[in-house]
Structures are given as structure tokens and as C-alpha cells.
N, C-alpha and C. Protein backbone atom coordinates (compact mmCIF):
# COMPACT_ATOMS: atom_id res chain seq x y z
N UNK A 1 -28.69 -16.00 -38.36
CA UNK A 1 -29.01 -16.93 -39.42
C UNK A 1 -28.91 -18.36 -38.89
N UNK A 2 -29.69 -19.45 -39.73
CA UNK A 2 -29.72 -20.52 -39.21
C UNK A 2 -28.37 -21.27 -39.52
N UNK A 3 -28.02 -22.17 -38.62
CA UNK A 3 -26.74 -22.76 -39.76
C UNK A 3 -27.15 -23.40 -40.69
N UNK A 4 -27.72 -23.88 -41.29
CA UNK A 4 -27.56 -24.53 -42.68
C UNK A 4 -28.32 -23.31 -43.33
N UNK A 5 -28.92 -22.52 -43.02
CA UNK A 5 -28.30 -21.09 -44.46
C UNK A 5 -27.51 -20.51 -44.24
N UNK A 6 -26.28 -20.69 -43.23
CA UNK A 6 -25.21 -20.12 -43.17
C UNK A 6 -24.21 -21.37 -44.20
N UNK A 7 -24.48 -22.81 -43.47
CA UNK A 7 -23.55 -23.75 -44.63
C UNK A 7 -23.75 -23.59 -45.66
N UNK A 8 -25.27 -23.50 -46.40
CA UNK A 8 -25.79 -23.43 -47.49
C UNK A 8 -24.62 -22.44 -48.54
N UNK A 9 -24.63 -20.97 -47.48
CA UNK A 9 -24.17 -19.64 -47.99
C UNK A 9 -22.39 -19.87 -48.11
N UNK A 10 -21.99 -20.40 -47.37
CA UNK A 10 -20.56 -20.88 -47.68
C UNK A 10 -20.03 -21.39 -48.97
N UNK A 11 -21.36 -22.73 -48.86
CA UNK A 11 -20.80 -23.73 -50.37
C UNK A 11 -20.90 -22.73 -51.30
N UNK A 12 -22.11 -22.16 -51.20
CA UNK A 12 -22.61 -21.31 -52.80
C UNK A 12 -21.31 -20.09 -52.88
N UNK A 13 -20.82 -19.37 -52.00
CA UNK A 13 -19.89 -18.50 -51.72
C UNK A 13 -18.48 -19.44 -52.37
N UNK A 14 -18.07 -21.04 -52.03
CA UNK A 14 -17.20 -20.87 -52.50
C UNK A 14 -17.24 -21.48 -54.06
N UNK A 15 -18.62 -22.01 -54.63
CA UNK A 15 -18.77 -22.26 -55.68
C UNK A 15 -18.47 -20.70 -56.75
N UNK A 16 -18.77 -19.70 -56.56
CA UNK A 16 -18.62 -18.31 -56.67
C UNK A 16 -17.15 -18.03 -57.13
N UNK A 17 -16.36 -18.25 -55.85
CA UNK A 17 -14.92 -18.15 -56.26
C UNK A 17 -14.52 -18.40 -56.87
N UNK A 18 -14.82 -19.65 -57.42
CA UNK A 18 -13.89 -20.81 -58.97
C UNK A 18 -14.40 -20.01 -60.38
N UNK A 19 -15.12 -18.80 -60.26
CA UNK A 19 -15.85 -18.24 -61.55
C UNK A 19 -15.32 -16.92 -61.41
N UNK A 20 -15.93 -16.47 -62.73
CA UNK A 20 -15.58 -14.81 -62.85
C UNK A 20 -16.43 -14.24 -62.24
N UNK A 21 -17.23 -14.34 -61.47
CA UNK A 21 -18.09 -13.95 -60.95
C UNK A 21 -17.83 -12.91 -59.88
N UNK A 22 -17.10 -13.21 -59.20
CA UNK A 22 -16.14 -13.02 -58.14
C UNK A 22 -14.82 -11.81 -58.38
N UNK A 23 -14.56 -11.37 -59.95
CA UNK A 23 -13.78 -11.02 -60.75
C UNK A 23 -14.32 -9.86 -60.93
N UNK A 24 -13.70 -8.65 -59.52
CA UNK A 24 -14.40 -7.68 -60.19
C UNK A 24 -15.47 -6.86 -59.55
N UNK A 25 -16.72 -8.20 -58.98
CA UNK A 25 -17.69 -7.61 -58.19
C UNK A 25 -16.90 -7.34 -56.90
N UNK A 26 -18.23 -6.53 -56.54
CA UNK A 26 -17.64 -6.10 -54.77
C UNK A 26 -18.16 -7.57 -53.98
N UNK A 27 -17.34 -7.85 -53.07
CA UNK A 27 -17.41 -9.30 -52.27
C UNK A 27 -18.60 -8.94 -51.59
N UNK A 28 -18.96 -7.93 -50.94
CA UNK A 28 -20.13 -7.88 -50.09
C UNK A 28 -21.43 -8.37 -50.91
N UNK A 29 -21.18 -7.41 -52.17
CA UNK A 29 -22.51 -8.45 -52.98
C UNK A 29 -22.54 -9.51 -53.21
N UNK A 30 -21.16 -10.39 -53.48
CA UNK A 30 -21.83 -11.49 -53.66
C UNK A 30 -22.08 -12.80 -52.60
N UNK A 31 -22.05 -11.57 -51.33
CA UNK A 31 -21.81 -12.64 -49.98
C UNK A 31 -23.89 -12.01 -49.89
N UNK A 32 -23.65 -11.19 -50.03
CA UNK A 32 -25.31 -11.19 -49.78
C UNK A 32 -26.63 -12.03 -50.88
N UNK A 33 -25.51 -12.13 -51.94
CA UNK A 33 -26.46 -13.12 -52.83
C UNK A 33 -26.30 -14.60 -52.38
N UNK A 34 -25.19 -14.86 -51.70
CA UNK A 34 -25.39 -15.89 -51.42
C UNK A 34 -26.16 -16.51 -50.24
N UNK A 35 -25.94 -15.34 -49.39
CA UNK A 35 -27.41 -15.39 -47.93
C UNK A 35 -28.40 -15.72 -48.62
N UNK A 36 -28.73 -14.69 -49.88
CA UNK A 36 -30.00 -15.01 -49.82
C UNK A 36 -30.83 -16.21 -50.12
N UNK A 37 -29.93 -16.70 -51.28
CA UNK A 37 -30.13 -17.67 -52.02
C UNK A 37 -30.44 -18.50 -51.19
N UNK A 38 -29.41 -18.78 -49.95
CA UNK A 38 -29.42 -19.85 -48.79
C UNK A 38 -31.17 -19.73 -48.42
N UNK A 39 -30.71 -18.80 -48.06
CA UNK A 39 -32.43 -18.10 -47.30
C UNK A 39 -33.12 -19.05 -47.75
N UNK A 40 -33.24 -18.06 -49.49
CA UNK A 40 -34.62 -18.82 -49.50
C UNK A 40 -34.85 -20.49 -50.38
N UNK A 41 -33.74 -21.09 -50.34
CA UNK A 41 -33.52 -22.60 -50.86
C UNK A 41 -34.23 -23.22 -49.46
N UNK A 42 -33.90 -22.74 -48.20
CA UNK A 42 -34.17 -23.02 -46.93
C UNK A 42 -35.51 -22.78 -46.67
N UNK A 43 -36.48 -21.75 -47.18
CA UNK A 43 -37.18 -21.49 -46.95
C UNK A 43 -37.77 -20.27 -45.72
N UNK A 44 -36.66 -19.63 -45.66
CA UNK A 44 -36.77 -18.64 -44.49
C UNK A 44 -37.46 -17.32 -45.09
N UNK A 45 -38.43 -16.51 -44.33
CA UNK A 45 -38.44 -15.21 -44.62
C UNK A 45 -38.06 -14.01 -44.86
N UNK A 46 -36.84 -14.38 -45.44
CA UNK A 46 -35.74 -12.70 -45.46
C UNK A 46 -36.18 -12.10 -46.64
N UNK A 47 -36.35 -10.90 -46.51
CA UNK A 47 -36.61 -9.69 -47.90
C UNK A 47 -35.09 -9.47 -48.40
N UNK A 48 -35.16 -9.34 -49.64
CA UNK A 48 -33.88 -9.03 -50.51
C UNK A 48 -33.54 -7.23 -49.44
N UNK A 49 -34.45 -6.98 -49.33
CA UNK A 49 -33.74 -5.42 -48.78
C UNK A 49 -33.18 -5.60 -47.54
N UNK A 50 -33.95 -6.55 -46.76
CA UNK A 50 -32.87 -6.52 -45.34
C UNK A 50 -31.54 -7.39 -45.71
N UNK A 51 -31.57 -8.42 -46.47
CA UNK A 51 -29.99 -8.77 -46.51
C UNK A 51 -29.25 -7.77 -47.33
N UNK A 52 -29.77 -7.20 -48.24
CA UNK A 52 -28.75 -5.62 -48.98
C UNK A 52 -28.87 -4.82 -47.53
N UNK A 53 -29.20 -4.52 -47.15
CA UNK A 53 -29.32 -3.69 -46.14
C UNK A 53 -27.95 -3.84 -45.00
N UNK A 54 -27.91 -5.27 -44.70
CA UNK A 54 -27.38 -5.55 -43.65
C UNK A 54 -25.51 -5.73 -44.36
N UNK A 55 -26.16 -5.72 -45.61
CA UNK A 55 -24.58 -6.57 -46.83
C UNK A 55 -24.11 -4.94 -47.06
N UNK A 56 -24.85 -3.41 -47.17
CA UNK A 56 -24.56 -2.54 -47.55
C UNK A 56 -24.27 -2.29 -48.72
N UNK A 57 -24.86 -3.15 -49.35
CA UNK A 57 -25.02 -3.13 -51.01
C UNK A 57 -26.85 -2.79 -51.34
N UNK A 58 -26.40 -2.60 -52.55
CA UNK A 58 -28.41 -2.22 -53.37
C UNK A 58 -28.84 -3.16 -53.80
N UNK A 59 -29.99 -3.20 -53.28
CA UNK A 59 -30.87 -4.22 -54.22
C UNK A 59 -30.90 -4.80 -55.01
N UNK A 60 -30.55 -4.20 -55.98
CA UNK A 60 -30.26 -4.21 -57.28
C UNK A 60 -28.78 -5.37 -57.43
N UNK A 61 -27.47 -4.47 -56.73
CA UNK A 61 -26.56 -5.54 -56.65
C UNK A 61 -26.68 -6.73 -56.37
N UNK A 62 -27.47 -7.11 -55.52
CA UNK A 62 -28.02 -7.84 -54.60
C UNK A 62 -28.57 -9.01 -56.00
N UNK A 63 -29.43 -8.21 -56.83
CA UNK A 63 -30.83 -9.04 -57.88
C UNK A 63 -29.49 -9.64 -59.22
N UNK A 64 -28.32 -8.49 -59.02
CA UNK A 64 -27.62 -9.04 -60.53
C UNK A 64 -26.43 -10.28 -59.81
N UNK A 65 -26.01 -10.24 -58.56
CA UNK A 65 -25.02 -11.39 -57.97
C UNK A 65 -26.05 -12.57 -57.59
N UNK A 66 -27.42 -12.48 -57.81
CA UNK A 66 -28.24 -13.77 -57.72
C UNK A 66 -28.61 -14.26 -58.56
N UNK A 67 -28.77 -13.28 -59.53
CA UNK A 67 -28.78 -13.81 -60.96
C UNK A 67 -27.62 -15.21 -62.06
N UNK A 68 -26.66 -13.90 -61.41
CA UNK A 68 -25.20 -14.22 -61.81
C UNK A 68 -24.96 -15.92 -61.06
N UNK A 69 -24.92 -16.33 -60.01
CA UNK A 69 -24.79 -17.03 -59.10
C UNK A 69 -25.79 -18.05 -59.68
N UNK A 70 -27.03 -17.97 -60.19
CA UNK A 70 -27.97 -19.04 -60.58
C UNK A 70 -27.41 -19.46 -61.64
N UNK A 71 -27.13 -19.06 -62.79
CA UNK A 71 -26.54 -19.42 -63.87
C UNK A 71 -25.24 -20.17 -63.69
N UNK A 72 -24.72 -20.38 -62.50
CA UNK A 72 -23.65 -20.98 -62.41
C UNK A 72 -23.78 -22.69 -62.08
């Protein structure tokens, strides 16, 4: 990953923590929602399935901790 969608993925990761967000879910998801987000704020080509893929979470987890994470 590039670093600034790795910095990107940090801030948003520790904006995450200060919420319930974090309360509960599995951390891998919401470290992969936050890749992604980075991703694609950055503009990079990553598919939601290779960062679930690589995070070992579903898609799906993946679509509700980005969800979750936007609303914040």
C-alpha cells in the first residue's frame, strides 16, 4: 500500500476507536474498511474483495464497517 493510504487508514482507524463502532465488531473488519476507504479517497484500484480477502473478513463485513465508518 501506498503511504498515504496507509496514513489515510490509520487516522480513519483511530477516528473508529473513539466510537461504538469498534464495540463489538471484529477489528479485522474494521481495519479493512478502513484500507479501503483510504484506497479509494486516494484513488487507487483495490476491489472490496481483495482487501476482504487479504483482511479475512466478507464482503459484506467489509460493505457494513464502511458504511458504519462513513456515518461517522
Amino acid at each position: 500500500m501506498d503511504h498515504d493510504i496507509r496514513r489515510r487508514a490509520n487516522e480513519l482507524a483511530e477516528r473508529a476507536e473513539g466510537t461504538a463502532l469498534t464495540n463489538g465488531c471484529q477489528p479485522s473488519g474494521v481495519a479493512a474498511a478502513c484500507v479501503y476507504l483510504a484506497a479509494q479517497e486516494q484513488g487507487a484500484l483495490i476491489t472490496q474483495s481483495t482487501v476482504a480477502s487479504a483482511a479475512e473478513v466478507s464482503v459484506v463485513t467489509l460493505r457494513s464497517r464502511r458504511d458504519e465508518l462513513q456515518a461517522i
